[in-house]
Protein backbone atom coordinates (compact mmCIF):
# COMPACT_ATOMS: atom_id res chain seq x y z
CA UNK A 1 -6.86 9.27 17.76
CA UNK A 2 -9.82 9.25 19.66
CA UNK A 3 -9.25 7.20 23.46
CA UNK A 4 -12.13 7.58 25.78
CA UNK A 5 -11.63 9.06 29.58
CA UNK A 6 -13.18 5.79 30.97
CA UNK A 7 -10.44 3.84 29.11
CA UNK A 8 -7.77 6.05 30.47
CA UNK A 9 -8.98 5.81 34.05
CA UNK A 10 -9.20 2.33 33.78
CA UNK A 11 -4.97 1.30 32.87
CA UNK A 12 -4.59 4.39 35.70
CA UNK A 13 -5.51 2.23 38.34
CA UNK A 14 -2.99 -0.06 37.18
CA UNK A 15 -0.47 2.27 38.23
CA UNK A 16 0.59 4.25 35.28
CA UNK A 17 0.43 7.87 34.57
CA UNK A 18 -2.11 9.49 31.99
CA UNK A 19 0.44 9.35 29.31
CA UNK A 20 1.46 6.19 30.07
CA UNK A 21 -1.84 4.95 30.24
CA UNK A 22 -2.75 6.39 26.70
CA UNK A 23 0.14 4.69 25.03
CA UNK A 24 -0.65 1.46 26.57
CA UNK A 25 -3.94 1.67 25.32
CA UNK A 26 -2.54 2.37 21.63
CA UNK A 27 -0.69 -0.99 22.04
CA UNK A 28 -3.38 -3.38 23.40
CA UNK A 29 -5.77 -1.98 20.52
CA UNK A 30 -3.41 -1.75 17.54
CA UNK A 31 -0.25 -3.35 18.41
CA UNK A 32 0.51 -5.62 21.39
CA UNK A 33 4.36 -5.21 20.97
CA UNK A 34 6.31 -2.18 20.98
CA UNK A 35 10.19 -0.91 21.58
CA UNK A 36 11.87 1.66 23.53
CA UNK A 37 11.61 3.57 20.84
CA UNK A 38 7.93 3.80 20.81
CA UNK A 39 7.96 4.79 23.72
CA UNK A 40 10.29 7.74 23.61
CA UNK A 41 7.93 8.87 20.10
CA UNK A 42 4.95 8.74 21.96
CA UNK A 43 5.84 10.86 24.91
CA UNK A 44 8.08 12.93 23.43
CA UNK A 45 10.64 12.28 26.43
CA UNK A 46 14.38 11.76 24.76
CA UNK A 47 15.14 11.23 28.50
CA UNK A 48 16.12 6.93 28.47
CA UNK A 49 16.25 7.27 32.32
CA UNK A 50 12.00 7.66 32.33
CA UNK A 51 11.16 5.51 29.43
CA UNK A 52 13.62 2.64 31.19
CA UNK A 53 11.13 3.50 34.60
CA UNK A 54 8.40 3.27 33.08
CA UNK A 55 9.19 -0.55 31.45
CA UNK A 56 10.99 -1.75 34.37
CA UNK A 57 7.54 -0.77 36.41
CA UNK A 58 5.23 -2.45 33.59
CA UNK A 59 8.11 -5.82 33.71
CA UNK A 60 7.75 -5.84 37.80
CA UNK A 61 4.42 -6.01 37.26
CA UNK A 62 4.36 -8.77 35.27
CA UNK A 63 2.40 -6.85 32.69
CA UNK A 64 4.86 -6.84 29.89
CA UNK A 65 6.82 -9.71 28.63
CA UNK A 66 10.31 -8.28 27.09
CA UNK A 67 12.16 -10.69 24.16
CA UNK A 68 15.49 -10.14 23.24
CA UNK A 69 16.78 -10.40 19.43
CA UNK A 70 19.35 -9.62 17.20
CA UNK A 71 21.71 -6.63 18.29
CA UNK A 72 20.18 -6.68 21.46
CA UNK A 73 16.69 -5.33 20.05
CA UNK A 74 14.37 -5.83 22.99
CA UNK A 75 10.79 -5.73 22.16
CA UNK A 76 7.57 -5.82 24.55
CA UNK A 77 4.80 -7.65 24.66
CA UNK A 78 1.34 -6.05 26.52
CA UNK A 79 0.18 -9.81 27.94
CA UNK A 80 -1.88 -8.76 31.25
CA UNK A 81 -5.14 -10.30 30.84
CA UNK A 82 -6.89 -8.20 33.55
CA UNK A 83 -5.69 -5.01 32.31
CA UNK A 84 -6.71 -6.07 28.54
CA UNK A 85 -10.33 -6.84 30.35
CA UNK A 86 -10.12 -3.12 31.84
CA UNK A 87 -10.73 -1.90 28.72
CA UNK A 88 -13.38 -4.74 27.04
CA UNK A 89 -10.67 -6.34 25.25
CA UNK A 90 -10.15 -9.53 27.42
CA UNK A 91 -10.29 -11.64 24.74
CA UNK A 92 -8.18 -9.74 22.22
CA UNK A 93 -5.22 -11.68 20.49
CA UNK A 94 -2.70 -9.02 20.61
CA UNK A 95 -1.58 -10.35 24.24
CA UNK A 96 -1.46 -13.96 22.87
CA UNK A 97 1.73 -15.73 21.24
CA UNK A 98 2.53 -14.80 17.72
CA UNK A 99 5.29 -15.68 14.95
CA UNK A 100 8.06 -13.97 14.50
CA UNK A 101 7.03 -12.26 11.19
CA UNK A 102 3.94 -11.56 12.84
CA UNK A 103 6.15 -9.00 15.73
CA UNK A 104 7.93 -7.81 13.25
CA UNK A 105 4.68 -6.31 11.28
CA UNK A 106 2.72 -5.38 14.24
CA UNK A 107 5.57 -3.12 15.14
CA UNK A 108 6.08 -1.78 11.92
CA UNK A 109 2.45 -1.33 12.21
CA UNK A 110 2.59 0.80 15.56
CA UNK A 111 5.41 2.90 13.79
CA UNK A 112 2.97 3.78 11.18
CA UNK A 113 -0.17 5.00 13.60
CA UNK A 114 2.52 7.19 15.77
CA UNK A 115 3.63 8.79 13.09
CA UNK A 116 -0.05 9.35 11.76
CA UNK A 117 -1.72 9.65 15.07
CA UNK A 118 -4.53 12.56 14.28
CA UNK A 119 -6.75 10.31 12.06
CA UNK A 120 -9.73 8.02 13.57
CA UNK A 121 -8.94 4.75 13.18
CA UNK A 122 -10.89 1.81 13.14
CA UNK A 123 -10.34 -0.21 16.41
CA UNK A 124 -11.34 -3.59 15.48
CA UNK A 125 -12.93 -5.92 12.99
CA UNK A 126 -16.52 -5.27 14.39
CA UNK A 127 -15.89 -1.62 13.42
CA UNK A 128 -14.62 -2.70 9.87
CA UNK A 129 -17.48 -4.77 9.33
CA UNK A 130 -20.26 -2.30 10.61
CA UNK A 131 -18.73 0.94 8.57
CA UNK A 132 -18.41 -0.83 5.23
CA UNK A 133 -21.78 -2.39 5.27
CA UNK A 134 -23.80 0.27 7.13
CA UNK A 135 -21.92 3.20 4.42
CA UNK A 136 -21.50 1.42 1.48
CA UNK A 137 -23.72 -1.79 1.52
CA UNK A 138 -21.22 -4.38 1.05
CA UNK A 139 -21.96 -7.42 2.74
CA UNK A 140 -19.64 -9.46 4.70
CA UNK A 141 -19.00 -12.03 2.74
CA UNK A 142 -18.24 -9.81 -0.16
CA UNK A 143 -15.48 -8.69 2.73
CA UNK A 144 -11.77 -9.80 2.72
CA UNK A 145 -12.17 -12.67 5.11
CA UNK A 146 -11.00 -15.97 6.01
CA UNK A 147 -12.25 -19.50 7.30
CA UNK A 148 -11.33 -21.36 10.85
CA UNK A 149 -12.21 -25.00 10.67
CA UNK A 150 -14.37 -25.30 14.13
CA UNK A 151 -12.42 -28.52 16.09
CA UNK A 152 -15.44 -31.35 16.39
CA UNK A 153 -18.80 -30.19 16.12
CA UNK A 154 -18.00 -26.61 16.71
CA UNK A 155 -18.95 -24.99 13.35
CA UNK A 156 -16.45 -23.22 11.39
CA UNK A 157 -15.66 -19.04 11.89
CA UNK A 158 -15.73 -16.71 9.21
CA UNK A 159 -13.14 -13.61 10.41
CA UNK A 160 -12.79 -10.40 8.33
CA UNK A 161 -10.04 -8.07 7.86
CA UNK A 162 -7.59 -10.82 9.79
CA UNK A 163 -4.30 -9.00 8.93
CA UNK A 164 -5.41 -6.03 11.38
CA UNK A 165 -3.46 -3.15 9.59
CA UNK A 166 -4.17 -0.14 10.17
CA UNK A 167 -7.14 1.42 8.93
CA UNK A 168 -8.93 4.87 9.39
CA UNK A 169 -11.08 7.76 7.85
CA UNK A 170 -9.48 10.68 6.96
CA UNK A 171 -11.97 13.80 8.02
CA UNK A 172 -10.23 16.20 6.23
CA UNK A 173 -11.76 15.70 2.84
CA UNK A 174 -15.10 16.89 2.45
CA UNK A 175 -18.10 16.61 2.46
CA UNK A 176 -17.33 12.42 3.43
CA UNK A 177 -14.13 11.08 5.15
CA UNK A 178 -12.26 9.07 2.73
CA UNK A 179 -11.98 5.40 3.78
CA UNK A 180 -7.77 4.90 4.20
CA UNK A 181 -6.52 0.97 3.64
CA UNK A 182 -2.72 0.65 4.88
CA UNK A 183 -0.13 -2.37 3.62
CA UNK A 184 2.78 -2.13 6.23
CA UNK A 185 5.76 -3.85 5.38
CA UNK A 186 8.56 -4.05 8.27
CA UNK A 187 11.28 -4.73 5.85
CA UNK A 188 10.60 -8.48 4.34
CA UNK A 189 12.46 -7.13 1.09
CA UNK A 190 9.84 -8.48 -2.27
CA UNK A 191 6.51 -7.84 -3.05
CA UNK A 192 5.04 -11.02 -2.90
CA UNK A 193 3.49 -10.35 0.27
CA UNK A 194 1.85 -7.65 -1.45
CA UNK A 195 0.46 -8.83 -4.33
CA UNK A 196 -0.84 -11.77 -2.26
CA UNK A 197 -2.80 -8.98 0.16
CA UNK A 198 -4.24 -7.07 -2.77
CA UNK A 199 -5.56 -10.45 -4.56
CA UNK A 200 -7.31 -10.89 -1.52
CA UNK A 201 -8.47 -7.65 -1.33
CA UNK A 202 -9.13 -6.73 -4.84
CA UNK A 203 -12.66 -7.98 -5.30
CA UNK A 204 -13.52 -5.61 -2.02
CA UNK A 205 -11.59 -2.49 -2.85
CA UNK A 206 -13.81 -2.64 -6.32
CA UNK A 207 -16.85 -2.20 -4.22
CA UNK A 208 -15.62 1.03 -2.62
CA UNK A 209 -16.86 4.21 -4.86
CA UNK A 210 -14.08 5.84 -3.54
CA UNK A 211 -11.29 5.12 -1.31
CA UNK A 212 -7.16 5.74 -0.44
CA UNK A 213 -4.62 3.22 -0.70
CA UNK A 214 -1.38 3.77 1.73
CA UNK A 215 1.51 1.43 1.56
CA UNK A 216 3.98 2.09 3.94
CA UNK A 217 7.57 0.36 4.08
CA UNK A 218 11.17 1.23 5.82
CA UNK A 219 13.15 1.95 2.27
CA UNK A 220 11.74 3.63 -0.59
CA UNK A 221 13.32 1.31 -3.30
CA UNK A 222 10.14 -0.56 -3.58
CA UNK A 223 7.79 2.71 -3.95
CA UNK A 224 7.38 2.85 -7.32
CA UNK A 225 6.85 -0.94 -7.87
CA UNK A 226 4.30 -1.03 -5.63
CA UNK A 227 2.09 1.78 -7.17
CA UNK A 228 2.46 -0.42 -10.66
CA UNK A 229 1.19 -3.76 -8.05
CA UNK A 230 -1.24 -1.69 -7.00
CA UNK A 231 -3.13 -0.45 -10.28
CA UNK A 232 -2.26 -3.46 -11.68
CA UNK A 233 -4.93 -5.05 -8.96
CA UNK A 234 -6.95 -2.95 -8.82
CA UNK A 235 -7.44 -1.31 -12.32
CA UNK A 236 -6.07 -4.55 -14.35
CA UNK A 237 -4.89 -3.73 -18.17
CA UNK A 238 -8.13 -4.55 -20.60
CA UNK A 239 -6.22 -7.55 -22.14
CA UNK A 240 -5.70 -9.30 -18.90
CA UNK A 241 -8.90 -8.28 -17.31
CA UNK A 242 -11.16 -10.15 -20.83
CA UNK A 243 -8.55 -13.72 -20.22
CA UNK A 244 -9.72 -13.21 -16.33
CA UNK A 245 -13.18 -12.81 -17.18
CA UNK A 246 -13.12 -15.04 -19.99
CA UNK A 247 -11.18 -17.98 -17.76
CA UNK A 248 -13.64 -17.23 -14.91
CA UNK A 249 -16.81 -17.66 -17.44
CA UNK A 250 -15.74 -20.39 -18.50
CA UNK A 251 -15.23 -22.06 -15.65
CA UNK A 252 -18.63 -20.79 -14.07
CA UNK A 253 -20.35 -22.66 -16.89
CA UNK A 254 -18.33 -26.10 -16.32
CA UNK A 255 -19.54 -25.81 -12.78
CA UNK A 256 -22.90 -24.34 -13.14
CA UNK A 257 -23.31 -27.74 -15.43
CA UNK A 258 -21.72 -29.89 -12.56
CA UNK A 259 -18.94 -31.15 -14.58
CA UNK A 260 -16.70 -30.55 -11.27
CA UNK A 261 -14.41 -33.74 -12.27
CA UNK A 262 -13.43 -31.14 -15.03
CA UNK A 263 -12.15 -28.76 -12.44
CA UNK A 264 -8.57 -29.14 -11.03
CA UNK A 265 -7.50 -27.60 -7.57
CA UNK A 266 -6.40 -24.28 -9.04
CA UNK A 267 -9.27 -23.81 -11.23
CA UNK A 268 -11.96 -23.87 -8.77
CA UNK A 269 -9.37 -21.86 -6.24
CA UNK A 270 -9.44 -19.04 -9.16
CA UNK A 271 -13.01 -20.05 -9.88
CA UNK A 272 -13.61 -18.78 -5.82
CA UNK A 273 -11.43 -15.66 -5.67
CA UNK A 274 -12.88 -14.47 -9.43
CA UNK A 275 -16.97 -14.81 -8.08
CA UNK A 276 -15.20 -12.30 -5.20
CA UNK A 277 -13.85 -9.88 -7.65
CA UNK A 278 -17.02 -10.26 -10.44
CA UNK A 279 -19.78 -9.95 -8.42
CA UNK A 280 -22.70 -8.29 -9.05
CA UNK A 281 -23.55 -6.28 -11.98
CA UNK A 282 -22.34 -5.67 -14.83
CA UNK A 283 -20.52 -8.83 -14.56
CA UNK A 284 -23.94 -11.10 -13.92
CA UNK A 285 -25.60 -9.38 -17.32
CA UNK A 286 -22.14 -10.31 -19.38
CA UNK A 287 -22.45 -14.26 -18.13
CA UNK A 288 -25.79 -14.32 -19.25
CA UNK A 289 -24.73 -13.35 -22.55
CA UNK A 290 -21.57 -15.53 -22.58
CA UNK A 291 -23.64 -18.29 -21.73
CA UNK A 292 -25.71 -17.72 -24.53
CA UNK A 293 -23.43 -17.30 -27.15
CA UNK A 294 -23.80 -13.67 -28.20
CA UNK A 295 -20.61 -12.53 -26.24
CA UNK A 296 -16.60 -13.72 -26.91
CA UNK A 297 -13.52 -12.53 -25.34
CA UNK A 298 -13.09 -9.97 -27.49
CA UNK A 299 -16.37 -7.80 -26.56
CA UNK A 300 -16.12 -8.72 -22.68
CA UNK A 301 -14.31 -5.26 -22.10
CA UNK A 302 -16.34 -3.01 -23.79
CA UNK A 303 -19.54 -4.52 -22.65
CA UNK A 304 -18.21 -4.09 -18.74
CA UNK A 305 -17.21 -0.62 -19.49
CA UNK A 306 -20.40 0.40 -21.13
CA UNK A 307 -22.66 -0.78 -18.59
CA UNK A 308 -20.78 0.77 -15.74
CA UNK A 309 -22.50 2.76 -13.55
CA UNK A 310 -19.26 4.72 -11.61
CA UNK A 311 -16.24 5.06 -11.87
CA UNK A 312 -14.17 4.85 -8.94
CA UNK A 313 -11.79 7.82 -6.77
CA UNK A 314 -8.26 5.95 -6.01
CA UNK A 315 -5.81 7.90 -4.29
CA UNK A 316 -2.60 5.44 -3.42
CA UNK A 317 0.17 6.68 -1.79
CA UNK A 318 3.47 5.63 -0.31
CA UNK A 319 5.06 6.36 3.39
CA UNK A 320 8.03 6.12 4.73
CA UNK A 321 8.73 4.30 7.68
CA UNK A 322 11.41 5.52 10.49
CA UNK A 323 12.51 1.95 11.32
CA UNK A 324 13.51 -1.29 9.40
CA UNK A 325 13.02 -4.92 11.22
CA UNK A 326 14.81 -6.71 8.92
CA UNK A 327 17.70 -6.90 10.70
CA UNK A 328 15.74 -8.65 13.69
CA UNK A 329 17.38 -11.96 14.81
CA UNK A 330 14.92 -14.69 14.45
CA UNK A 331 16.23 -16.40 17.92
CA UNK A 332 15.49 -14.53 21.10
CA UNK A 333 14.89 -15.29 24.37
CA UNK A 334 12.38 -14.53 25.98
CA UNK A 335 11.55 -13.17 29.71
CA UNK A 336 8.84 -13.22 31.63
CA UNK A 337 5.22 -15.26 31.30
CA UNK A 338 1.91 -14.11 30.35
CA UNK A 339 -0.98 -13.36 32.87
């Protein structure tokens, strides 16, 4: 992981050590929370006495704010605004107030990048945004993102990539880095969270010539039925993807005639995730047709396939994670206030 001198120097003067400062820096960006145990991974130091020094400094200080939950699991919060502005991330979220579920994912999430620490990874949505549109010339809005109703006259915000997890080119594959994706799941115990993240994502991933899918969970009973989620979303069996296409057609043409008293609430929600997922060619060529009568159900597959132009490089793979929240009280109290 790449973290610039200037960024080191400036969590120094805050009165941590090189080391210390590094890891802190790994937390604002990626994290905001993290354990004793993250600590101990990052340094290397098995020695409780320094890691407990090094926390009770950062408490003192009123830079950390420290939660206590089930088991007596104590977790950390990075909250110290100035130090957060040190570094150009004043404004960041990770030092704000979060759910529960939220904690639990971010450090599930942190687990994941120290175990995986050599690759580049991307270090906020800005990045995201830029790389994927300057590489590959998708445009935003043909990005995973998500709408904030503006409060009065303030106009609404369109955010991308919201859920933050990791995300990070892998140089080793030449001649081009591979563009990684991560799911992290801390332990929530179905897949439903899943398969909601990929139909988000699904429309985007199909823009990518070639990318690598990593989903990374504490237990590996789910492994195998998230690969089958997975292709499922991504490369959908030709039955199911002619009723999508079909479905979505059909309801393109009841609103392209402005018969939207036609439409209930779900359709037009499937209408707006499908014009995500179809867009562009050879999807625009195969309404034309459907609209005109010289295409069913039947030949939407083969006319998709034969018209083409790539065909995609998926790599998905499956991690192991060292440490299951699950077992993480909900109630906990909480010490300390944020700066």
């Amino acid at each position: 992981m790449k973290i610039t001198n200037e960024h080191v120097h400036a969590i120094k003067h805050f009165g941590y050590t090189e080391r210390e400062a590094r890891f802190l820096y790994v937390v604002a960006i990626h994290s905001g929370y993290f354990t004793q145990n993250h600590v101990r991974q990052f340094s290397g130091n098995r020695s409780g006495r320094t890691v407990s020094a090094f926390i009770k400094r950062a408490l003192y200080n009123e830079h950390l704010k420290e939660s206590k939950h089930q088991n007596n699991a104590r977790v950390y919060q990075l909250t110290y605004r100035p130090l957060y502005a040190a570094i150009g991330r004043e404004n960041l979220r990770n030092r704000r107030a979060h759910s529960f579920d939220y904690i639990k994912t971010k450090l599930a999430c942190l687990d994941f990048i120290l175990g995986h620490f050599g690759f580049d990874y991307f270090e906020g949505e800005a990045d995201k945004v830029q790389y994927f549109e300057e590489r590959f010339q998708i445009r935003p809005q043909e990005m995973p993102g998500k709408t904030y109703k503006g409060a009065n006259r303030v106009p609404d915000t369109i955010r991308y990539f919201v859920d933050k997890f990791p995300m990070f080119l892998d140089a080793a594959r030449q001649p081009e880095p591979v563009p990684t994706l991560t799911y992290v799941d801390p332990g929530i115990g179905h897949l439903t969270d899943f398969k909601t993240h990929l139909e988000a994502y699904s429309g985007f991933l199909k823009r990518l010539p070639h990318f690598r899918f990593i989903y990374a969970g504490p237990s590996t009973v789910f492994c195998g039925k998230a690969e089958r989620v997975f292709k499922e979303a991504v490369e959908p069996p030709t039955g199911q993807l002619s009723s999508h296409l079909a479905r979505y057609f059909s309801l393109r043409m009841a609103w392209d005639a402005k018969q939207y008293a036609s439409l209930s609430n779900t359709e037009i929600e499937f209408l707006n995730h499908a014009k995500q997922c179809f867009a562009g060619e050879p999807f625009e060529s195969a309404y034309k047709k459907w609209q005109a009568g010289s295409l069913n159900e039947n030949q939407l597959v083969a006319e998709i396939e034969n018209r083409s132009p790539r065909k995609q490089e998926i790599e998905f793979r499956t991690c192991l994670l060292p440490r299951d929240y699950s077992s993480f009280g909900q109630n906990s109290k909480v010490i300390g206030k944020a700066a």
